[in-house]
C-alpha atoms as a PDB file:
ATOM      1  CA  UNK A   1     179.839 -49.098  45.513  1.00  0.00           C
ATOM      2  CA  UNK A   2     177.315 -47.395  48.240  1.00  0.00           C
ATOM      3  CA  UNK A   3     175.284 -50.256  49.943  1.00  0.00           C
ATOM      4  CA  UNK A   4     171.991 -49.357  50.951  1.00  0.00           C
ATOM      5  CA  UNK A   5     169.233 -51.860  53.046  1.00  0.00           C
ATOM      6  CA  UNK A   6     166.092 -50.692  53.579  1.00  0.00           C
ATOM      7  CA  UNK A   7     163.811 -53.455  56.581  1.00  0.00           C
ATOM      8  CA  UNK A   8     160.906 -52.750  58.269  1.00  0.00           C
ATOM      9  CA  UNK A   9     162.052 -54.265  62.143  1.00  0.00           C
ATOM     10  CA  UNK A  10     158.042 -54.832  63.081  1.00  0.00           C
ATOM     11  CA  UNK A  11     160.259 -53.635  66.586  1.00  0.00           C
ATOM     12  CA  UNK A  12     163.938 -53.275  66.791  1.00  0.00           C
ATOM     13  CA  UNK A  13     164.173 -54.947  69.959  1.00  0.00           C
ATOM     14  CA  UNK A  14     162.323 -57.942  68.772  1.00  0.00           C
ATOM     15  CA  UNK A  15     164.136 -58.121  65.765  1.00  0.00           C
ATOM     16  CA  UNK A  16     167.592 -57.726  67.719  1.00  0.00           C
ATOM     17  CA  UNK A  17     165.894 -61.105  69.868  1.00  0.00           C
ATOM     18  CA  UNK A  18     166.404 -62.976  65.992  1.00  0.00           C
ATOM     19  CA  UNK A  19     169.496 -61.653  64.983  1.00  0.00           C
ATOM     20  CA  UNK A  20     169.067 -58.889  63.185  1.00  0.00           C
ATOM     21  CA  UNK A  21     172.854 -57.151  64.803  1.00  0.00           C
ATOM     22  CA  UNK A  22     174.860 -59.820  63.681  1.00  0.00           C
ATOM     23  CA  UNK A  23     173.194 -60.433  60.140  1.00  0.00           C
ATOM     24  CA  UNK A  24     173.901 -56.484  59.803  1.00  0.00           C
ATOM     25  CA  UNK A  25     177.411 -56.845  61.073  1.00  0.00           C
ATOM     26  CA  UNK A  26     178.046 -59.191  58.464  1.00  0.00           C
ATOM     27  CA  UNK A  27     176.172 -58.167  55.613  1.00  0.00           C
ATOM     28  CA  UNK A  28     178.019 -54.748  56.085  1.00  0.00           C
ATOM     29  CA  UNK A  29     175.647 -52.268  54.174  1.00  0.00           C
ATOM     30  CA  UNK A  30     177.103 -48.555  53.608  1.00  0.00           C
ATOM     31  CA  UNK A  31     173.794 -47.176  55.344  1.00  0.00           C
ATOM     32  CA  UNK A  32     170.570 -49.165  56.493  1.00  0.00           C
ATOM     33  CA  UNK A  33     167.193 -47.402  56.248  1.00  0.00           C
ATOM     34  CA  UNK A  34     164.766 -48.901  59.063  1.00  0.00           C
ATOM     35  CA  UNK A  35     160.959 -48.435  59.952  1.00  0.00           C
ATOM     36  CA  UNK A  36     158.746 -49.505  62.941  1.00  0.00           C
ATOM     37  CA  UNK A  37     161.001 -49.872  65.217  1.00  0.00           C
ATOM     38  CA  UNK A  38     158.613 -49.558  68.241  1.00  0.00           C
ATOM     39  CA  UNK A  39     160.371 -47.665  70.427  1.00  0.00           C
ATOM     40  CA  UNK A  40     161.876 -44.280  71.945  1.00  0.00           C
ATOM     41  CA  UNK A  41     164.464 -42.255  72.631  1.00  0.00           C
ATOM     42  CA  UNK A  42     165.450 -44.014  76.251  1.00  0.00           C
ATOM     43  CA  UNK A  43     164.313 -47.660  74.773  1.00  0.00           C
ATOM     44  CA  UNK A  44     167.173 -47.362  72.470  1.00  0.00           C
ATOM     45  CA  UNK A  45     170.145 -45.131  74.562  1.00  0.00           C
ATOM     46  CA  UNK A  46     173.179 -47.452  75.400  1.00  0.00           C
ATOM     47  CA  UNK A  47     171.394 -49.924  73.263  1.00  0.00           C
ATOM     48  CA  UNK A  48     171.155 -49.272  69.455  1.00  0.00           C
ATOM     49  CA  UNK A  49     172.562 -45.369  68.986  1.00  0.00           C
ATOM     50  CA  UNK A  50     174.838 -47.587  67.007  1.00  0.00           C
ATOM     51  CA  UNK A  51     174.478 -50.942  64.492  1.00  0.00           C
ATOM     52  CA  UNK A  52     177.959 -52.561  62.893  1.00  0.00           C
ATOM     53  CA  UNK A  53     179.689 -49.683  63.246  1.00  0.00           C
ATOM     54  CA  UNK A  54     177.595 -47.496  61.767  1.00  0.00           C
ATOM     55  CA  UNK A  55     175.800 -43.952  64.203  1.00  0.00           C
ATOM     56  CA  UNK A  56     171.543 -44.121  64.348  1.00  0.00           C
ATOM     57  CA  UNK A  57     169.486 -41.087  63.477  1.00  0.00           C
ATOM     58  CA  UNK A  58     165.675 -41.822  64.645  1.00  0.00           C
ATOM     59  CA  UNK A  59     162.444 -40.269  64.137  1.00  0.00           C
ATOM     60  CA  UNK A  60     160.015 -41.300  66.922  1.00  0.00           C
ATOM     61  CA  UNK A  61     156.453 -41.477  67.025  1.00  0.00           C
ATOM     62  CA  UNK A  62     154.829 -39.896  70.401  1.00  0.00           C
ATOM     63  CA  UNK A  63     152.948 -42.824  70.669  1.00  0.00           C
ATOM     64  CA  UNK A  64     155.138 -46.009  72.525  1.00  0.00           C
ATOM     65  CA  UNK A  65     155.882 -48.784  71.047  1.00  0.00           C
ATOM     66  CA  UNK A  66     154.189 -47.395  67.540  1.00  0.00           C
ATOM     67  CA  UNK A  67     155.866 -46.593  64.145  1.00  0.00           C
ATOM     68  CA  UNK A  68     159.262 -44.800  63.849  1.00  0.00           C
ATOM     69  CA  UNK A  69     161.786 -44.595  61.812  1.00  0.00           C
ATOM     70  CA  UNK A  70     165.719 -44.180  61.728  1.00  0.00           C
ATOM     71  CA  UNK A  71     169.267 -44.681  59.304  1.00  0.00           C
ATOM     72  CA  UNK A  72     172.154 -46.096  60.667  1.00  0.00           C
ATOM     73  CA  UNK A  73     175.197 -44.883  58.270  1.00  0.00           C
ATOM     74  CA  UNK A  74     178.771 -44.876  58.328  1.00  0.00           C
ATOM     75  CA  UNK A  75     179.486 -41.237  56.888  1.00  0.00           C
ATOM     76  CA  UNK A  76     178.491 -38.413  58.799  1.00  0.00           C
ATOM     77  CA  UNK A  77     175.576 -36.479  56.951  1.00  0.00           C
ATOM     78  CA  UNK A  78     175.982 -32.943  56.495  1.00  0.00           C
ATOM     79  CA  UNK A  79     172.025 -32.319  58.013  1.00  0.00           C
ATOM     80  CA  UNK A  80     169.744 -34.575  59.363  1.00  0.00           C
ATOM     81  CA  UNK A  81     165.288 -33.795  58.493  1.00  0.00           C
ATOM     82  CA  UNK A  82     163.232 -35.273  60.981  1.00  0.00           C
ATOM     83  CA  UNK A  83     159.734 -35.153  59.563  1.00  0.00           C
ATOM     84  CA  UNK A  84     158.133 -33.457  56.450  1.00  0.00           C
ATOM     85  CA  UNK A  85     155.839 -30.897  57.870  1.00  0.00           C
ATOM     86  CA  UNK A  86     152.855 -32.606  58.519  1.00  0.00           C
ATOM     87  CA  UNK A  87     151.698 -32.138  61.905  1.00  0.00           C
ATOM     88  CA  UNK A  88     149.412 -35.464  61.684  1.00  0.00           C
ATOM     89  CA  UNK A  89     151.976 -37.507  60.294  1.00  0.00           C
ATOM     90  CA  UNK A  90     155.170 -36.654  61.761  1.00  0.00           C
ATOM     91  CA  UNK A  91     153.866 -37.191  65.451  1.00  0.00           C
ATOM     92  CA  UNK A  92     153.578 -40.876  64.379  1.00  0.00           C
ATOM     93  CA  UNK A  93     157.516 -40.782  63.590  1.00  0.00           C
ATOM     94  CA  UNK A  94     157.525 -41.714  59.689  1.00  0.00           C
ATOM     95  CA  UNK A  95     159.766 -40.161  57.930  1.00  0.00           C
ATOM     96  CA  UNK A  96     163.855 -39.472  58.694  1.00  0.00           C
ATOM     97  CA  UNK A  97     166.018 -37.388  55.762  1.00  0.00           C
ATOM     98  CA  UNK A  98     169.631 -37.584  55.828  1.00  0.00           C
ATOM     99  CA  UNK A  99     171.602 -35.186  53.829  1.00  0.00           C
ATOM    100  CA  UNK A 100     174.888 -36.030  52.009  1.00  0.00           C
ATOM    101  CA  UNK A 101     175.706 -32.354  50.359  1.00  0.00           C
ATOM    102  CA  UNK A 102     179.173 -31.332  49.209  1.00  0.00           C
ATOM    103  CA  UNK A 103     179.723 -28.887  46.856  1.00  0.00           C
ATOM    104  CA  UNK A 104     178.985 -30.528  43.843  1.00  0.00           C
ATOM    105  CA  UNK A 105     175.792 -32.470  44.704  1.00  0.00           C
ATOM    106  CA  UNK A 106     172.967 -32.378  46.886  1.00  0.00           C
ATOM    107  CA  UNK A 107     172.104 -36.215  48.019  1.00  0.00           C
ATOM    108  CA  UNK A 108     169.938 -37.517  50.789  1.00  0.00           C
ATOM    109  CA  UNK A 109     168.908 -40.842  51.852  1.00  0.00           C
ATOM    110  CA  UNK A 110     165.400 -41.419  53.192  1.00  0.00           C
ATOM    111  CA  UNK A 111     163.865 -43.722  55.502  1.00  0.00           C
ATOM    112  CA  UNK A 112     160.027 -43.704  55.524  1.00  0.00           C
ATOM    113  CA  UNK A 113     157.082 -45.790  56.645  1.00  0.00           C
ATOM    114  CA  UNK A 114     153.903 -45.609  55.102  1.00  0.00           C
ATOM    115  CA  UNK A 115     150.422 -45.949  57.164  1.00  0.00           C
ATOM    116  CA  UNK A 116     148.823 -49.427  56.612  1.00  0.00           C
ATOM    117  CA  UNK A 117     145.309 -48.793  55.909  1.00  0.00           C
ATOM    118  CA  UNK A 118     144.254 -52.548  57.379  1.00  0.00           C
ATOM    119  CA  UNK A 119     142.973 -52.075  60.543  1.00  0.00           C
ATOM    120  CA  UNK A 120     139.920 -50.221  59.391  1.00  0.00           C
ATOM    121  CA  UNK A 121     138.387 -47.866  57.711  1.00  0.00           C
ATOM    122  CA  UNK A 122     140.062 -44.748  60.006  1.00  0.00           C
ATOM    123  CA  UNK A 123     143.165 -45.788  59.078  1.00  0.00           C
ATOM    124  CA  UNK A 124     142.888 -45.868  55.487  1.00  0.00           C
ATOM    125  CA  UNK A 125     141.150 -42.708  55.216  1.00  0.00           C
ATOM    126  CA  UNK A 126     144.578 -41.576  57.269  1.00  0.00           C
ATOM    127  CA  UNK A 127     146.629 -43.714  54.649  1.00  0.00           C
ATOM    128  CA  UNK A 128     145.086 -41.732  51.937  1.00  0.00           C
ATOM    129  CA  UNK A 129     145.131 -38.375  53.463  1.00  0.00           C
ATOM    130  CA  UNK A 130     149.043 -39.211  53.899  1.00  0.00           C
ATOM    131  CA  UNK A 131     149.420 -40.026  50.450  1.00  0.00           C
ATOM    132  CA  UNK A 132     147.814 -37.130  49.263  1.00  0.00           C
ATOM    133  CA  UNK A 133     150.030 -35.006  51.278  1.00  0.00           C
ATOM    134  CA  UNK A 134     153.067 -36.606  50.385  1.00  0.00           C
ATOM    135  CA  UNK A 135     153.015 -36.400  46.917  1.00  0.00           C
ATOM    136  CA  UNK A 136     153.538 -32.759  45.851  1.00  0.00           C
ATOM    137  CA  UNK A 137     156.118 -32.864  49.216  1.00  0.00           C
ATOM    138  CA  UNK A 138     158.104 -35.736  46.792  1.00  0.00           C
ATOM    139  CA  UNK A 139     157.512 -33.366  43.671  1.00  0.00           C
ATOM    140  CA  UNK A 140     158.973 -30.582  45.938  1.00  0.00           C
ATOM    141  CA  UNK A 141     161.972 -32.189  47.033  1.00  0.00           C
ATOM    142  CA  UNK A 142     163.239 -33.852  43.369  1.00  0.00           C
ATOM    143  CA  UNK A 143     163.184 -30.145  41.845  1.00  0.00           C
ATOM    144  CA  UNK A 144     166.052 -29.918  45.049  1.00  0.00           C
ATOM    145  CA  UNK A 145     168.145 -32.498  45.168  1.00  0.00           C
ATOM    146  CA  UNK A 146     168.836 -36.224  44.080  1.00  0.00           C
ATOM    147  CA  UNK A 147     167.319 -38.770  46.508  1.00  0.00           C
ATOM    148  CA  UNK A 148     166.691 -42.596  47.491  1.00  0.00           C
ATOM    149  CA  UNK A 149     163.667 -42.969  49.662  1.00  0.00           C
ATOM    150  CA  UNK A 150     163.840 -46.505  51.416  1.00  0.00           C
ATOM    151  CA  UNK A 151     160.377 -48.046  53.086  1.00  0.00           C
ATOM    152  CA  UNK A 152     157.720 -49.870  53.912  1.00  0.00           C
ATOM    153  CA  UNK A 153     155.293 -47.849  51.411  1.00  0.00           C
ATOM    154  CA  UNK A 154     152.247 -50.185  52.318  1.00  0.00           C
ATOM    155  CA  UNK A 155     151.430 -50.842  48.673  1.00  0.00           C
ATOM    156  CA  UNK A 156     151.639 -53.711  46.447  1.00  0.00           C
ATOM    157  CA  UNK A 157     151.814 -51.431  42.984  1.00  0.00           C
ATOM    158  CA  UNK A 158     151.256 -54.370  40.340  1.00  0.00           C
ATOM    159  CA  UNK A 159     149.762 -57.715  39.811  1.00  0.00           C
ATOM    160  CA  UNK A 160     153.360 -59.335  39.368  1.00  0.00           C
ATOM    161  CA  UNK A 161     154.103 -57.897  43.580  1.00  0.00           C
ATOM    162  CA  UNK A 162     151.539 -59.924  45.609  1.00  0.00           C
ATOM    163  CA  UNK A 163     151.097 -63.768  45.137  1.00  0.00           C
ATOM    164  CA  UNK A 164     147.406 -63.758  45.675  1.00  0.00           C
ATOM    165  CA  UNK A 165     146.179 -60.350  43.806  1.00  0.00           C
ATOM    166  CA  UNK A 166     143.041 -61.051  42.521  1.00  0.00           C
ATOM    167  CA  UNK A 167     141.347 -61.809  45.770  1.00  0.00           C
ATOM    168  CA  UNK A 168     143.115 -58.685  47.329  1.00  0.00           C
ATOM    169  CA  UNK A 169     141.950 -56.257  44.961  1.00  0.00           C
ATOM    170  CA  UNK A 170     139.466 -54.526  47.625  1.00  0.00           C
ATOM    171  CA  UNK A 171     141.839 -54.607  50.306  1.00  0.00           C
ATOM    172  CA  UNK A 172     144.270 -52.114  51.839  1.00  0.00           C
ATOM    173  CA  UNK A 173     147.589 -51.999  49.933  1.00  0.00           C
ATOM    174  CA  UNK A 174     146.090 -52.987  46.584  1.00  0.00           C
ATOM    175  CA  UNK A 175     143.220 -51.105  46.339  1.00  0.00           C
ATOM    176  CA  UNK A 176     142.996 -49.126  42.411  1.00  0.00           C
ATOM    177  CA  UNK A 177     143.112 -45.876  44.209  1.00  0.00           C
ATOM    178  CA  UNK A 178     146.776 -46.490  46.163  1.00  0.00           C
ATOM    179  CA  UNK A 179     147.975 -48.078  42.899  1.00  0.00           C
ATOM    180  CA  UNK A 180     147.102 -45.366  40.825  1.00  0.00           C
ATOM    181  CA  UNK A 181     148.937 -43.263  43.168  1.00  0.00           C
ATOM    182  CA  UNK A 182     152.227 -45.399  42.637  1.00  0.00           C
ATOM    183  CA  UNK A 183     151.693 -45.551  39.081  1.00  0.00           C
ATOM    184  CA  UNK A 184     151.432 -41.721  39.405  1.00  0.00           C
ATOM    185  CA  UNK A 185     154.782 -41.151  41.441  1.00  0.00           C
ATOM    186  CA  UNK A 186     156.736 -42.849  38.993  1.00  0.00           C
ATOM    187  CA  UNK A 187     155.697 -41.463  35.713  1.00  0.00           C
ATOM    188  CA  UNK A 188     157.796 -39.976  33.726  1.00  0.00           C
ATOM    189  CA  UNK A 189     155.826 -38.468  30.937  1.00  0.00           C
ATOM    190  CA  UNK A 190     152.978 -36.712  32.585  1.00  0.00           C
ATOM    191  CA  UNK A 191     152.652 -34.310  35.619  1.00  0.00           C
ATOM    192  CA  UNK A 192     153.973 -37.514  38.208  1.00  0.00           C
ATOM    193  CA  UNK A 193     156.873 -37.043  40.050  1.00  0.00           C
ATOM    194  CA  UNK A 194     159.013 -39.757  38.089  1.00  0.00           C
ATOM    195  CA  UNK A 195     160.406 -41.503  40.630  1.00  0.00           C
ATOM    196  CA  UNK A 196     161.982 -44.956  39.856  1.00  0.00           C
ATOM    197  CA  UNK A 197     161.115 -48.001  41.436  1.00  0.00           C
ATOM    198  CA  UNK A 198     164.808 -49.521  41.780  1.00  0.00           C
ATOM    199  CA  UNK A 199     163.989 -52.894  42.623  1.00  0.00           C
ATOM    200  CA  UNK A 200     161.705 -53.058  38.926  1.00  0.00           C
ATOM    201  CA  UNK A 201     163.807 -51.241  37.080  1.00  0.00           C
ATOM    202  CA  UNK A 202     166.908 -54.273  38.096  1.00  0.00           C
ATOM    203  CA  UNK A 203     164.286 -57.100  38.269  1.00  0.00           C
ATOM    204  CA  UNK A 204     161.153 -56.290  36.018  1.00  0.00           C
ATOM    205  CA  UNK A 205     159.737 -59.607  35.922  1.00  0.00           C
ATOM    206  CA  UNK A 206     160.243 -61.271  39.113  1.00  0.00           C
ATOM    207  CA  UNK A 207     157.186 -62.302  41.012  1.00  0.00           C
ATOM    208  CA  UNK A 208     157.268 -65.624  43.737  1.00  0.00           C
ATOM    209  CA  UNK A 209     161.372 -63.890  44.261  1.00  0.00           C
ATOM    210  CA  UNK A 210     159.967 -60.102  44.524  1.00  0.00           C
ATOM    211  CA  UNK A 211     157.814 -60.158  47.888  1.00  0.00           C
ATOM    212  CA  UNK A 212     159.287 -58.491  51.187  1.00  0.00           C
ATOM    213  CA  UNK A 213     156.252 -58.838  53.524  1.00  0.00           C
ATOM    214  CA  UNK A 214     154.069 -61.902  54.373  1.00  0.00           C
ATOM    215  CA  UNK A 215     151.452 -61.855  56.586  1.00  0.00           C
ATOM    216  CA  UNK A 216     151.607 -64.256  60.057  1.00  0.00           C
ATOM    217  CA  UNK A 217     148.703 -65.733  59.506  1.00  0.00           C
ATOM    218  CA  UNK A 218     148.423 -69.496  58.514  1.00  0.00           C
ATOM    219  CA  UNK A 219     151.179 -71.111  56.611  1.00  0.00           C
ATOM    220  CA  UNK A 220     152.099 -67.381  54.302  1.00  0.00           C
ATOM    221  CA  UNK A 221     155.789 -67.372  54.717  1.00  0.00           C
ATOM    222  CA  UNK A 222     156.133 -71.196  54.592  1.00  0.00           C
ATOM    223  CA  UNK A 223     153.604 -71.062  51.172  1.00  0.00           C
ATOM    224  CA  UNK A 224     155.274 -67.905  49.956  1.00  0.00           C
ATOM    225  CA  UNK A 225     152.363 -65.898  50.151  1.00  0.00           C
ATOM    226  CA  UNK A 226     153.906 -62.834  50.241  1.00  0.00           C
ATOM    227  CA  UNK A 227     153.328 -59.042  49.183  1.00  0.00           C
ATOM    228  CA  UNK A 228     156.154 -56.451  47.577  1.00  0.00           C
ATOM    229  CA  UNK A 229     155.781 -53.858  50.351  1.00  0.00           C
ATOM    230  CA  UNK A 230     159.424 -52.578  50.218  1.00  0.00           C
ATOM    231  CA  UNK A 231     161.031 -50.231  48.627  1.00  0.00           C
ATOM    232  CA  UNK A 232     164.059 -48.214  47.006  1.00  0.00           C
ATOM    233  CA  UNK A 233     162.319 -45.291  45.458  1.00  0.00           C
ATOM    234  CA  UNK A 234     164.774 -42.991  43.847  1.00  0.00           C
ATOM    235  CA  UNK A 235     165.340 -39.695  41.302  1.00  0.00           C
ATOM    236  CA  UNK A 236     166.198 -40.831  37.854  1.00  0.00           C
ATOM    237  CA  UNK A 237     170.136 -39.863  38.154  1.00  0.00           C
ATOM    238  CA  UNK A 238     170.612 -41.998  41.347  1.00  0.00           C
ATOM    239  CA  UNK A 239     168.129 -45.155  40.004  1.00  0.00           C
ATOM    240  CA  UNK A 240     170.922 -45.235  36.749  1.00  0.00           C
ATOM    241  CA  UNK A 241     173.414 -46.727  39.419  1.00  0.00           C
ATOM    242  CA  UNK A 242     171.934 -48.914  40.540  1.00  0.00           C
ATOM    243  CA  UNK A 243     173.884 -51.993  39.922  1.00  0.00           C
ATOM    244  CA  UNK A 244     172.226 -54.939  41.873  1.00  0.00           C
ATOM    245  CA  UNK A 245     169.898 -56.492  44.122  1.00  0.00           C
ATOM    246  CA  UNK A 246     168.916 -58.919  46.678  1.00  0.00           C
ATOM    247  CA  UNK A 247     165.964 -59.456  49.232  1.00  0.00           C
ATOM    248  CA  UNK A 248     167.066 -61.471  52.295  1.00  0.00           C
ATOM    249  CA  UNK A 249     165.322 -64.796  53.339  1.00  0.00           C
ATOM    250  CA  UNK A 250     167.734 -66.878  54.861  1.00  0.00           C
ATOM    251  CA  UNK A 251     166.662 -65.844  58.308  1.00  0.00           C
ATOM    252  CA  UNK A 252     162.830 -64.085  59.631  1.00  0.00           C
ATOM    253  CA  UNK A 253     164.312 -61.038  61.562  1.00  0.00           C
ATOM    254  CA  UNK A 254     160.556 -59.700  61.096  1.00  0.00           C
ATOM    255  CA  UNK A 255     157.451 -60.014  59.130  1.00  0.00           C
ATOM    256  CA  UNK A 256     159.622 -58.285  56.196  1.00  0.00           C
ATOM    257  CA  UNK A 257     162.518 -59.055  54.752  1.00  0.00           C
ATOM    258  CA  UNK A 258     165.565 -56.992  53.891  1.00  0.00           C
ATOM    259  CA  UNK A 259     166.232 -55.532  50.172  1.00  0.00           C
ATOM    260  CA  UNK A 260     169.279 -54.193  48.947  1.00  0.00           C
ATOM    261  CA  UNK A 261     170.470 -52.401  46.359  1.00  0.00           C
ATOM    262  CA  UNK A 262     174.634 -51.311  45.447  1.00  0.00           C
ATOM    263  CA  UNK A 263     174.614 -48.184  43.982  1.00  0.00           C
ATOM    264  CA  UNK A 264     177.829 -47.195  42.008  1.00  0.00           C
ATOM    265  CA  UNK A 265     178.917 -44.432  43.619  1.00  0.00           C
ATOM    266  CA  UNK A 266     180.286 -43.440  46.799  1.00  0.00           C
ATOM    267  CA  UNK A 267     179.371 -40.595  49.379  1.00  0.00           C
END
């Protein structure tokens, strides 16, 4: 079985403050994808190159303590993508690819962090020029190789992944028009991409279990007012392996939670 975590850190020094190192240690994933970490190259030398054993690759934004990305894994990847060729995007440190390839199959593991379109109107029109942009750059890549694309996408896709949806249907992460663009990356039938949402396609039903993000404000976390912002998004081959999955609440490491999903195969 391959063990893959994806968490959001909201800082990886904070989160290392909560015990993030030793929940890793001892949860023992095969690979852990991680976004906004909040740091940079020197913030994280003699520090975090390496979690449990397992070597860091990073994607940092230019701005400090803002965004980026990285994988920690335990195999050695044959080539490491920092970025996806958007010049906007990629200076805010979003998006890490690391590539498995023998042979016989061409794998990578992604770690990616969506824009959050909440702070304003400037953000979300930057939310929904990424997602425009990203799209045909998934489309791209699945004609290429298999994948698993691990984040904080930023979007609750159904009514079922946020407790309180009907009074959030104007607001950033579950407006129609970032909705439709989920609904779009995972169909199957028309000219999507046909992703698979992992977590759905193992737990279709859940809702009060399925949330991964809850906002600090009030009593949220406490009241399990939460929001399925997390994902494992993966190519159709790689999604049939999937084999189970958990989200991690026992202990706040951040304003997410972990999810993980054992795949049934082995790189």
């Amino acid at each position: 079985m391959f063990k893959l975590t994806s968490l959001n850190l909201n800082g990886i020094r904070s989160a290392a403050t909560k015990g993030v190192v030793q929940w890793v240690e001892g949860h023992a994933p095969d690979c852990i994808c991680v976004q906004e970490i909040k740091a940079q190259a020197a913030d994280i030398a003699g520090k975090f190159e390496d979690l449990a054993g397992m070597k860091g690759h990073f994607h940092f934004a230019e701005k400090k303590g803002y965004s980026g990305v990285g994988v920690y894994s335990r195999h050695e990847p044959s080539d490491v993508v920092i970025g996806w060729g958007d010049t906007e995007f990629d200076a805010e440190g979003r998006y890490l690819e690391l590539r498995f390839d023998t042979p016989k199959r061409k794998l990578s593991i992604i770690s990616c962090y969506f824009p959050s379109g909440s702070s304003g109107e400037e953000r979300q029109l930057a939310k929904f020029r990424f997602l425009a942009g990203f799209f045909p750059y998934l489309v791209q890549l699945k004609t290429t190789r298999e994948f698993v694309l691990c984040g904080d996408i930023n979007i609750a896709h159904q009514e079922k992944d946020l407790k309180n949806w009907r009074s959030n249907q104007k607001n950033s992460g579950f407006l129609p028009e970032e909705r439709a663009w989920m609904t779009k990356l995972l169909d199957t039938s028309g000219p999507g991409c046909g992703l698979v949402d992992v977590y759905r396609q193992l737990q279709p039903d859940t809702t009060d279990a399925c949330y991964t993000w809850w906002s600090n404000r009030g009593q949220a976390y406490a009241n399990n007012v939460g929001w399925r912002l997390d994902y494992h998004l993966a190519t159709p081959a790689i999604a049939a392996l999937a084999r189970t999955e958990s989200i991690y609440k026992d202990v706040k490491f951040s304003d997410h939670a972990p999810i993980t999903v054992d795949y049934d195969f082995t790189l």
